[in-house]
C-alpha atoms as a PDB file:
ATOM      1  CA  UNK A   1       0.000   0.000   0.000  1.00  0.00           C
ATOM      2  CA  UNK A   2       1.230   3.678  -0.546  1.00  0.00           C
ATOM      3  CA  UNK A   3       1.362   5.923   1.979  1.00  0.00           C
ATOM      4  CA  UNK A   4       0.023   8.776  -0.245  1.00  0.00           C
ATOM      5  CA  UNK A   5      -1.426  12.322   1.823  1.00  0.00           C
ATOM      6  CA  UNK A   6      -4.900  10.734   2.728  1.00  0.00           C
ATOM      7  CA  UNK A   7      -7.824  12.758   2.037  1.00  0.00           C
ATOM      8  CA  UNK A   8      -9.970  14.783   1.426  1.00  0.00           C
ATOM      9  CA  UNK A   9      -8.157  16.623  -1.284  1.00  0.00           C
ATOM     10  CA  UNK A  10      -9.503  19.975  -2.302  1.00  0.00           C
ATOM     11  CA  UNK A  11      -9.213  21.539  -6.114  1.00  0.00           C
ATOM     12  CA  UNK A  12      -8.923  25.070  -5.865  1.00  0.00           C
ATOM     13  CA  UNK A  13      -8.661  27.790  -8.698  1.00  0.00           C
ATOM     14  CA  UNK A  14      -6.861  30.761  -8.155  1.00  0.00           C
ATOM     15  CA  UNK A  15      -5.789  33.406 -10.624  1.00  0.00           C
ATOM     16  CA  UNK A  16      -2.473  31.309 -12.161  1.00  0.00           C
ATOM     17  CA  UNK A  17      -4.065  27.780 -11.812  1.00  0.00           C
ATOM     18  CA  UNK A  18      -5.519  25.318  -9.749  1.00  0.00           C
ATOM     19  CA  UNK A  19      -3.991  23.739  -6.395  1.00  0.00           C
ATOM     20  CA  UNK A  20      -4.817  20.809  -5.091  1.00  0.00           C
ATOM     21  CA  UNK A  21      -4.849  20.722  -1.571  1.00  0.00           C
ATOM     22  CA  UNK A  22      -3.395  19.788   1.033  1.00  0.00           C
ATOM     23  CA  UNK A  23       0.304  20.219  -0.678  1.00  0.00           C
ATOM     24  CA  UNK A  24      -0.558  17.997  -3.294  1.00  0.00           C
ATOM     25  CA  UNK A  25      -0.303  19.220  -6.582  1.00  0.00           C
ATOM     26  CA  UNK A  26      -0.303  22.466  -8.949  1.00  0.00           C
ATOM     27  CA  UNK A  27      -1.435  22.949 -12.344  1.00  0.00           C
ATOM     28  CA  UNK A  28      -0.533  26.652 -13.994  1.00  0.00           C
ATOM     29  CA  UNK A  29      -2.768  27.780 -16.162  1.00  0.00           C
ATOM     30  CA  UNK A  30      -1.496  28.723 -20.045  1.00  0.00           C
ATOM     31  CA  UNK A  31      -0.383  25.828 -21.298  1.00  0.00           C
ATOM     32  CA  UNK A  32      -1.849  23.762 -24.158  1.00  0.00           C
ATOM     33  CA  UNK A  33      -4.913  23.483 -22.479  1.00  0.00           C
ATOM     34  CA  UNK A  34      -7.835  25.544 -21.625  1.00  0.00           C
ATOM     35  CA  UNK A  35      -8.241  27.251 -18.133  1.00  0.00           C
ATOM     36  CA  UNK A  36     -11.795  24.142 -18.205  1.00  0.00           C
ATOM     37  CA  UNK A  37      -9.592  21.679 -19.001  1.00  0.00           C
ATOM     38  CA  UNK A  38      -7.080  22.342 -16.251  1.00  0.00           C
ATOM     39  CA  UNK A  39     -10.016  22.729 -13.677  1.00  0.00           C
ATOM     40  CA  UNK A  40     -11.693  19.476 -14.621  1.00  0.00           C
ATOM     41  CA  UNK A  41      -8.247  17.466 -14.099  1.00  0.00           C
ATOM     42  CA  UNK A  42      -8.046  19.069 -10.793  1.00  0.00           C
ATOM     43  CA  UNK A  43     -11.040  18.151  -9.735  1.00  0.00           C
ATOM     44  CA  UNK A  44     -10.539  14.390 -10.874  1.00  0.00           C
ATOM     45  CA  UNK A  45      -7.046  14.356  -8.910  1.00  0.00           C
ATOM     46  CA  UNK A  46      -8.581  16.091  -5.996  1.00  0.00           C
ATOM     47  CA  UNK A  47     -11.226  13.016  -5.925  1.00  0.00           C
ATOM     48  CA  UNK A  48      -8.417  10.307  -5.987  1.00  0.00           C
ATOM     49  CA  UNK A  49      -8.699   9.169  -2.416  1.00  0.00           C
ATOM     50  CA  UNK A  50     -12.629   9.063  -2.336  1.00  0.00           C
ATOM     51  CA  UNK A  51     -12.606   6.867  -6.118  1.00  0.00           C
ATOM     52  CA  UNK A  52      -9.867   4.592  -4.456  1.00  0.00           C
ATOM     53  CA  UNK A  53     -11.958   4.410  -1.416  1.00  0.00           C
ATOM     54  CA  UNK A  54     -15.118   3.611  -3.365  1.00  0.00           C
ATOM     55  CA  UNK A  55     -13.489   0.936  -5.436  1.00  0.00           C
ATOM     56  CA  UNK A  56     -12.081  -0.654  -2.432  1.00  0.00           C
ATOM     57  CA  UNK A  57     -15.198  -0.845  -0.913  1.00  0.00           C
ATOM     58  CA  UNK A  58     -17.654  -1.961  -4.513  1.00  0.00           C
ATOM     59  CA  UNK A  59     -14.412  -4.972  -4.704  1.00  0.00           C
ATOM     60  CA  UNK A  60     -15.346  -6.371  -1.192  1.00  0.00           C
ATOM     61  CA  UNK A  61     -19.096  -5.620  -1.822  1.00  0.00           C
ATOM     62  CA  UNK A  62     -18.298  -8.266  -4.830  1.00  0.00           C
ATOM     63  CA  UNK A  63     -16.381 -10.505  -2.944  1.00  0.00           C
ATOM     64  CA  UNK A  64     -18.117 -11.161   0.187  1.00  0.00           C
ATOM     65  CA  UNK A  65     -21.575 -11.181  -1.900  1.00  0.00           C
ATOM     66  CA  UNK A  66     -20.433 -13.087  -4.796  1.00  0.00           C
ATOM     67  CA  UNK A  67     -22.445 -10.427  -6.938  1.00  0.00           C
ATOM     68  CA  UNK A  68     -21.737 -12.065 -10.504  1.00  0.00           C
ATOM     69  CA  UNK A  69     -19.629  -9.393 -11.923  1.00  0.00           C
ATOM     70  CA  UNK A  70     -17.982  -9.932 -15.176  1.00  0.00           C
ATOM     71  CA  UNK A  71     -13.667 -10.982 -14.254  1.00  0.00           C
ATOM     72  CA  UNK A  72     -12.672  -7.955 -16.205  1.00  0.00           C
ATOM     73  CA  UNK A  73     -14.901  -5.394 -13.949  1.00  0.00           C
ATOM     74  CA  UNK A  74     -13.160  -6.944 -11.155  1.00  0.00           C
ATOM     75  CA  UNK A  75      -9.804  -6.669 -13.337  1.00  0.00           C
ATOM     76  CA  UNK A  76     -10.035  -3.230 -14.093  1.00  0.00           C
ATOM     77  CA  UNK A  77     -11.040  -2.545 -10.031  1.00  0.00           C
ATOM     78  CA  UNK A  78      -7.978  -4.165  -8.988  1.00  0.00           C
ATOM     79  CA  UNK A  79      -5.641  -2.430 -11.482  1.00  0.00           C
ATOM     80  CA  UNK A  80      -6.986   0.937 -10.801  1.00  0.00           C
ATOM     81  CA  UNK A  81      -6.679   0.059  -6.771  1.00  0.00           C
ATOM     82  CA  UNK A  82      -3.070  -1.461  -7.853  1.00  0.00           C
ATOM     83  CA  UNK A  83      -1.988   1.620  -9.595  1.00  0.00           C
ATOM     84  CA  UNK A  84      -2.769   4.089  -6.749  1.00  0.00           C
ATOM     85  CA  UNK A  85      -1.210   1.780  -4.416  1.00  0.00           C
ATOM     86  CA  UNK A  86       2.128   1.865  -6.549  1.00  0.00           C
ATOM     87  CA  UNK A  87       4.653   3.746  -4.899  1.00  0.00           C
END
């Protein structure tokens, strides 16, 4: 597991870009992408901990239920829980 700044994380604009708090990460606006662009990444990276959270949880949901999920669902929610669990 990796010991990444657990959340909640925070997306907010100011007049150069868009921070992510707390400490996490900062996106300046006027590169190749629009000022909507840069927000709406933000946002996604700011709701990292609560989508790895959620996946976490819908994976033991399946697995203590047996819910008949397709293997590649389950696939894809382990390598998305994998990757943010890559240090």
């Amino acid at each position: 597991m990796s010991n990444h700044t657990p959340g909640p994380w925070v997306a907010k604009t100011i007049d150069h870009g868009v921070r992510i708090e707390p400490s996490i990460a900062w996106m300046g606006f006027g590169s190749a992408h629009p000022r909507e662009t840069h927000v709406a990444n933000a946002n996604l990276i700011a709701a990292a901990p609560d989508l790895l959270s959620a996946l976490k949880a819908a994976k033991a949901f399946i697995e203590i239920y047996k819910v008949d999920f397709s293997d590649t669902i389950l696939a894809t929610i382990q390598s998305a829980i994998n990757k943010a669990n890559t240090p």
